[in-house]
N, C-alpha and C. Protein backbone atom coordinates (compact mmCIF):
# COMPACT_ATOMS: atom_id res chain seq x y z
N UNK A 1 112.27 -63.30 -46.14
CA UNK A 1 110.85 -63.00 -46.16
C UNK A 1 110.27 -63.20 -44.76
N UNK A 2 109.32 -62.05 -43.89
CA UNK A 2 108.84 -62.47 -43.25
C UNK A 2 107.47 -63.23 -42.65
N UNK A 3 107.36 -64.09 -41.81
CA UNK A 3 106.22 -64.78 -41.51
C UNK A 3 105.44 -64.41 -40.78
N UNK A 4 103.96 -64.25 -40.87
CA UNK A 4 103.50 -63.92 -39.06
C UNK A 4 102.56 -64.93 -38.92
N UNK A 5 102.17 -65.10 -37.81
CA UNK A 5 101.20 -66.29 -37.15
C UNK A 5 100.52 -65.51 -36.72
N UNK A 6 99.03 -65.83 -37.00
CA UNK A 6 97.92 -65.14 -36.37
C UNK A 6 97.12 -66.27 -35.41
N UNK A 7 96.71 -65.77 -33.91
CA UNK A 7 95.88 -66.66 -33.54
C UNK A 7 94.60 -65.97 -33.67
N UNK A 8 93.68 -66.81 -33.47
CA UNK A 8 92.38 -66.24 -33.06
C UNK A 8 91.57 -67.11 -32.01
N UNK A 9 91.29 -65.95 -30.75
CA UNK A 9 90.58 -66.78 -29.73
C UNK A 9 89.11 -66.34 -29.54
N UNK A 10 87.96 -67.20 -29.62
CA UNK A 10 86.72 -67.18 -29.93
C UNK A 10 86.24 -67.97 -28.57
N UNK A 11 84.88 -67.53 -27.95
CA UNK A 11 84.68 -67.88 -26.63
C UNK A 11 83.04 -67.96 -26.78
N UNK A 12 82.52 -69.07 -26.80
CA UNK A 12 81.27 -69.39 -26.60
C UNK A 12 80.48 -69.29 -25.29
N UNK A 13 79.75 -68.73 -25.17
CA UNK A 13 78.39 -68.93 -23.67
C UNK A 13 77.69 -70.48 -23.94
N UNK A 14 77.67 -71.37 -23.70
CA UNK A 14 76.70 -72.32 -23.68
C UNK A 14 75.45 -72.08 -22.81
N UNK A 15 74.73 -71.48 -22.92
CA UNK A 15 73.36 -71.24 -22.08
C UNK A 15 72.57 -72.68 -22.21
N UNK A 16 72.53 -73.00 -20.53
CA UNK A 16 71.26 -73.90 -20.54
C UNK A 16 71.85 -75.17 -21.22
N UNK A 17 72.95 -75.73 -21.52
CA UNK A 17 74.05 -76.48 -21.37
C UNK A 17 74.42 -77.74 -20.49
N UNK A 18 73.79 -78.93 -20.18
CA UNK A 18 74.42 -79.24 -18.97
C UNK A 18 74.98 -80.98 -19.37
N UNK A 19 75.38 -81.09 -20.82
CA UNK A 19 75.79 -82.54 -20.86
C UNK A 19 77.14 -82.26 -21.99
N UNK A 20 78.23 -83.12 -21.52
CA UNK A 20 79.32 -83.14 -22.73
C UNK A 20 78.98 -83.25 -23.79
N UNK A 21 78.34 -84.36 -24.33
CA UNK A 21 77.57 -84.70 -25.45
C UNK A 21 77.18 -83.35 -26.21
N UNK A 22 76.50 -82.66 -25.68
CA UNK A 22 76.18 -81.62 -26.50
C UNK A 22 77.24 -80.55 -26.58
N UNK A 23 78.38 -80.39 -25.51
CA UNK A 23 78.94 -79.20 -26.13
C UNK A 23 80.18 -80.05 -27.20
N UNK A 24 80.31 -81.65 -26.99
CA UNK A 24 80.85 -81.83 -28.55
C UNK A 24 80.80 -81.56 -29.89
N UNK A 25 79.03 -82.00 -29.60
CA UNK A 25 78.15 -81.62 -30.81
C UNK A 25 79.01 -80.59 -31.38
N UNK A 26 77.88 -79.12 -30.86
CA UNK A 26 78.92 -77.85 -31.21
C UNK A 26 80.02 -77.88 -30.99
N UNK A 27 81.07 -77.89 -30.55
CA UNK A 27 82.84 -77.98 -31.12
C UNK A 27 82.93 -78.37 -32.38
N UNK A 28 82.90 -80.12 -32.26
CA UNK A 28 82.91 -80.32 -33.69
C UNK A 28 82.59 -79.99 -34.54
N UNK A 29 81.22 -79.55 -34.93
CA UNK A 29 80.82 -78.92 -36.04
C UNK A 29 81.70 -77.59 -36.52
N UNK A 30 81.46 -77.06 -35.25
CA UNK A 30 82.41 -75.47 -35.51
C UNK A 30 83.55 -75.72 -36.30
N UNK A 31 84.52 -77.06 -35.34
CA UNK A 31 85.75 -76.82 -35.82
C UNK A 31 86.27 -77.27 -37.62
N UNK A 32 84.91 -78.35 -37.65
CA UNK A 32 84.74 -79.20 -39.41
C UNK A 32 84.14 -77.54 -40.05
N UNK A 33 83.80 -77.19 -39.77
CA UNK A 33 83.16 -75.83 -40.15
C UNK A 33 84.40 -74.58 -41.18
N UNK A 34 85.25 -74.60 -39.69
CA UNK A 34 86.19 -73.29 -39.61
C UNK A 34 87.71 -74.39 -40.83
N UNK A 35 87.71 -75.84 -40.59
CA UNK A 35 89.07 -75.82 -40.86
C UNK A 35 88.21 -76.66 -42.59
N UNK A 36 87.10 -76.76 -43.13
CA UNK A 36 86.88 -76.67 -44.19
C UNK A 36 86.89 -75.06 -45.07
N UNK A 37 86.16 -74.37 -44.78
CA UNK A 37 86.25 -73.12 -45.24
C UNK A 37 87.78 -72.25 -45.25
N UNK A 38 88.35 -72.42 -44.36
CA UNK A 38 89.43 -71.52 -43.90
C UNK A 38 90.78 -72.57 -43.97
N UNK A 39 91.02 -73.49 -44.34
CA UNK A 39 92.34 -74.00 -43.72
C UNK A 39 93.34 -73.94 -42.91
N UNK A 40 92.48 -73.96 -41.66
CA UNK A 40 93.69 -73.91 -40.46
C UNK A 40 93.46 -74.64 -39.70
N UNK A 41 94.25 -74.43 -38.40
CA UNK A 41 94.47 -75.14 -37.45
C UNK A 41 93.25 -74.67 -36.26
N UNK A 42 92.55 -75.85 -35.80
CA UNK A 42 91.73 -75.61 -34.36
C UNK A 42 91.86 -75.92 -33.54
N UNK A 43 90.96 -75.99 -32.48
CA UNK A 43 91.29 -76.52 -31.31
C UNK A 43 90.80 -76.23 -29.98
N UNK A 44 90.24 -76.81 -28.84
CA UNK A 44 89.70 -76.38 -28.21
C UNK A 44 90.89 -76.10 -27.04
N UNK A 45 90.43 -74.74 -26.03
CA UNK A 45 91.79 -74.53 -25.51
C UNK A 45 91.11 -73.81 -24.62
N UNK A 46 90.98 -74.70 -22.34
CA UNK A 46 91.26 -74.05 -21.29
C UNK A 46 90.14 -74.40 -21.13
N UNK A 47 89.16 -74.53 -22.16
CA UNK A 47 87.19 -74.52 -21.14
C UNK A 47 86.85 -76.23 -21.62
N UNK A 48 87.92 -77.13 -21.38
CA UNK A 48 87.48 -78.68 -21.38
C UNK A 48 86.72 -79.15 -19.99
N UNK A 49 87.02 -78.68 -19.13
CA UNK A 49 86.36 -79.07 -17.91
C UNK A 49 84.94 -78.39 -17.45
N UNK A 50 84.30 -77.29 -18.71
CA UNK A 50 83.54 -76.65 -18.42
C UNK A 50 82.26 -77.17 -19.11
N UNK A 51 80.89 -77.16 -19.22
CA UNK A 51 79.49 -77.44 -20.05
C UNK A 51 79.23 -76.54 -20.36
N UNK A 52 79.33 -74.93 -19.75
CA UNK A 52 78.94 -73.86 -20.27
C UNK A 52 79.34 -72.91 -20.99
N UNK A 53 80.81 -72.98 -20.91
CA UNK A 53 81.97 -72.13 -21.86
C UNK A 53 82.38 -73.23 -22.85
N UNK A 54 82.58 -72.39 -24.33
CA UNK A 54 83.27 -73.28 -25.39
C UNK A 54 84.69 -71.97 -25.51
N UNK A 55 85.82 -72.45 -25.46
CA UNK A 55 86.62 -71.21 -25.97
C UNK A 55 87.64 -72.30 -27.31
N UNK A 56 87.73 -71.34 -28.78
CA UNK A 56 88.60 -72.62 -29.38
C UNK A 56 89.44 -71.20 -29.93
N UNK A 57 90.70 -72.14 -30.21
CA UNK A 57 91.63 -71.29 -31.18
C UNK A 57 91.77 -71.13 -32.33
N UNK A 58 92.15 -70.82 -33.26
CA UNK A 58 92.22 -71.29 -34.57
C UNK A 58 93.62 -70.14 -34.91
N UNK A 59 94.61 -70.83 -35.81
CA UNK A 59 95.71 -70.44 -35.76
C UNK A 59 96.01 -70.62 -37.31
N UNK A 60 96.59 -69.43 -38.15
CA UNK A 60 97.02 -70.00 -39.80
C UNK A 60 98.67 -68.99 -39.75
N UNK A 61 98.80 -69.57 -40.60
CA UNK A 61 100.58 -68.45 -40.80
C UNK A 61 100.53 -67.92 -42.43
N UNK A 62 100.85 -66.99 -42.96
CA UNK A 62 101.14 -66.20 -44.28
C UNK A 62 102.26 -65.61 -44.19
N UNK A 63 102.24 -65.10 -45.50
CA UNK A 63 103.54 -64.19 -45.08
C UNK A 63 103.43 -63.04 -45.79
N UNK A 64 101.62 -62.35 -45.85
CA UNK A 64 101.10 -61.23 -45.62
C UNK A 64 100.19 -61.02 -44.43
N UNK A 65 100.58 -59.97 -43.51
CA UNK A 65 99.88 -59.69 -42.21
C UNK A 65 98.66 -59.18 -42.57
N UNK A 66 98.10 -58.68 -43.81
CA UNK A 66 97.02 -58.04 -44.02
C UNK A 66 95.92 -59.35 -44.60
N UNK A 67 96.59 -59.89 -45.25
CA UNK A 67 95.88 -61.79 -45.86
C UNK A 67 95.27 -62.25 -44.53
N UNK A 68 96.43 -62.37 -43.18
CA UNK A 68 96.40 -63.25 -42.23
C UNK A 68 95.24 -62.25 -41.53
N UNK A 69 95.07 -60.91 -41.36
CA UNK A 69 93.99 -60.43 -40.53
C UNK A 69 92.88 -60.64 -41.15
N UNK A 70 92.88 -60.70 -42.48
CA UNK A 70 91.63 -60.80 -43.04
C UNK A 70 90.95 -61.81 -42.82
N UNK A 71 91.78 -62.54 -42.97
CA UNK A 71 91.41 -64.61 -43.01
C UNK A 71 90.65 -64.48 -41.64
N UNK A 72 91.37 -64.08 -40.32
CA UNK A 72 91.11 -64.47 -39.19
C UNK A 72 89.43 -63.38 -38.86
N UNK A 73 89.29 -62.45 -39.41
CA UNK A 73 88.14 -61.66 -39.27
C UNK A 73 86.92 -62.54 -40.08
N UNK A 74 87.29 -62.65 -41.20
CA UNK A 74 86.60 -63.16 -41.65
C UNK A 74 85.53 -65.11 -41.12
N UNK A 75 87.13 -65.68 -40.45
CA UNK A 75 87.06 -66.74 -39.80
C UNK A 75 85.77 -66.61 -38.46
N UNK A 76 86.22 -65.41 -37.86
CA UNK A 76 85.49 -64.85 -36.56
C UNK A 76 83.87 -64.47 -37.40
N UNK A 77 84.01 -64.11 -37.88
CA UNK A 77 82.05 -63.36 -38.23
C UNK A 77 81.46 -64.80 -38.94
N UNK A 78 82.42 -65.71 -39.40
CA UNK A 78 81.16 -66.98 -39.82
C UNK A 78 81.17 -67.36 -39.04
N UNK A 79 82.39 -67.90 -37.89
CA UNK A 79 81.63 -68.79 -36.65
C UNK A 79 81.20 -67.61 -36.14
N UNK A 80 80.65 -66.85 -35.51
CA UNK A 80 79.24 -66.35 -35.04
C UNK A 80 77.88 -66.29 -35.73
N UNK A 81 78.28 -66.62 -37.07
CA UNK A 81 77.11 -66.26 -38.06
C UNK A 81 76.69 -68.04 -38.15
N UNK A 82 77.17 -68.82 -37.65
CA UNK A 82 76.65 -70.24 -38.08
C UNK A 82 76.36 -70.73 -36.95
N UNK A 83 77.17 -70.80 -35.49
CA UNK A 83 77.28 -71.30 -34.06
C UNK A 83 76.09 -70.17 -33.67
N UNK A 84 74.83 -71.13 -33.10
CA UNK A 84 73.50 -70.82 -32.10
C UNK A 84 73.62 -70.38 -30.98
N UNK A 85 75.02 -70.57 -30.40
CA UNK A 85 75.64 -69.56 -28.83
C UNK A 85 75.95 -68.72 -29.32
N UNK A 86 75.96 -67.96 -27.83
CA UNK A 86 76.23 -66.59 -27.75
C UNK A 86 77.79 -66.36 -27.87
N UNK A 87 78.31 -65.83 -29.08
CA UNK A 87 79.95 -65.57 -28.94
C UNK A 87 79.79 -64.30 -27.80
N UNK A 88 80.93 -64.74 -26.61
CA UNK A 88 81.22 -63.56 -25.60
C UNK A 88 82.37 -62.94 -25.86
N UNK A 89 83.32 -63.45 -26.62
CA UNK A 89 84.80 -63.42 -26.72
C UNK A 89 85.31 -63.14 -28.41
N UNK A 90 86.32 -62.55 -28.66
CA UNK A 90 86.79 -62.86 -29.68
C UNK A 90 88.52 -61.74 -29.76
N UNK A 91 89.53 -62.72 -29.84
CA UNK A 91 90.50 -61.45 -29.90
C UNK A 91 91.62 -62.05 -30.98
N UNK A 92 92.46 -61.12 -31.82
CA UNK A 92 93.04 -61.98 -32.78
C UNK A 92 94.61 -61.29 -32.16
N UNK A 93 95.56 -62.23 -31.98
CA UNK A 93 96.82 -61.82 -32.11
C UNK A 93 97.57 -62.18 -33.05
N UNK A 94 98.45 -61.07 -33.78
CA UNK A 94 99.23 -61.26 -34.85
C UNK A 94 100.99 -61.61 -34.34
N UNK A 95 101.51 -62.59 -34.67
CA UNK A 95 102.86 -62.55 -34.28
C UNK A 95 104.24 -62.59 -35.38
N UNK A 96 105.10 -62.47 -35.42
CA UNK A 96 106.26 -62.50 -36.54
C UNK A 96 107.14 -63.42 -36.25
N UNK A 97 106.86 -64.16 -37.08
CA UNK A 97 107.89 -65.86 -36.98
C UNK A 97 108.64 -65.69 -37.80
N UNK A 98 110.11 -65.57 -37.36
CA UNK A 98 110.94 -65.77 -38.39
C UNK A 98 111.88 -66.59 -38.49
């Protein structure tokens, strides 16, 4: 049977941004957000040193590619529909783990 791993990379603008504290705030929430609703894996990934960019991953595995795109589309339009930044980013890659 085969497996695929989907990532999904999602990229926040923090406008007007200028303390860690607050871009925790938002992470965390997002990520209690995305891995209650959705059961997967998060994570913030490349914009730790930044106040104004949030970029996180979120990663699940199935072993239907059409389940796994759905999940991850679906994953992508609530965090924009709940997170008050501007999503700039969003790209999903599908991979085959076998």
């Amino acid at each position: 049977m085969t497996t695929f791993l989907a990532v999904l990379t999602v990229e926040f603008a923090l406008h007007g941004n200028d303390n860690l504290k607050a871009k925790r705030r938002i992470a965390n929430s997002l990520k209690q957000k995305v891995r209650n609703k959705f059961n997967v894996a998060i994570a913030e990934i490349g914009t730790e040193d930044s106040l104004t960019r949030l970029r996180l991953a979120v990663v699940s595995i199935s072993n239907s590619e059409g389940h796994l795109r759905s999940r991850m589309d679906k994953c992508c339009l609530m965090m924009e529909a709940v997170c008050p930044e501007e999503m700039v980013e969003s790209q999903v890659e599908i991979h085959v783990a076998d």
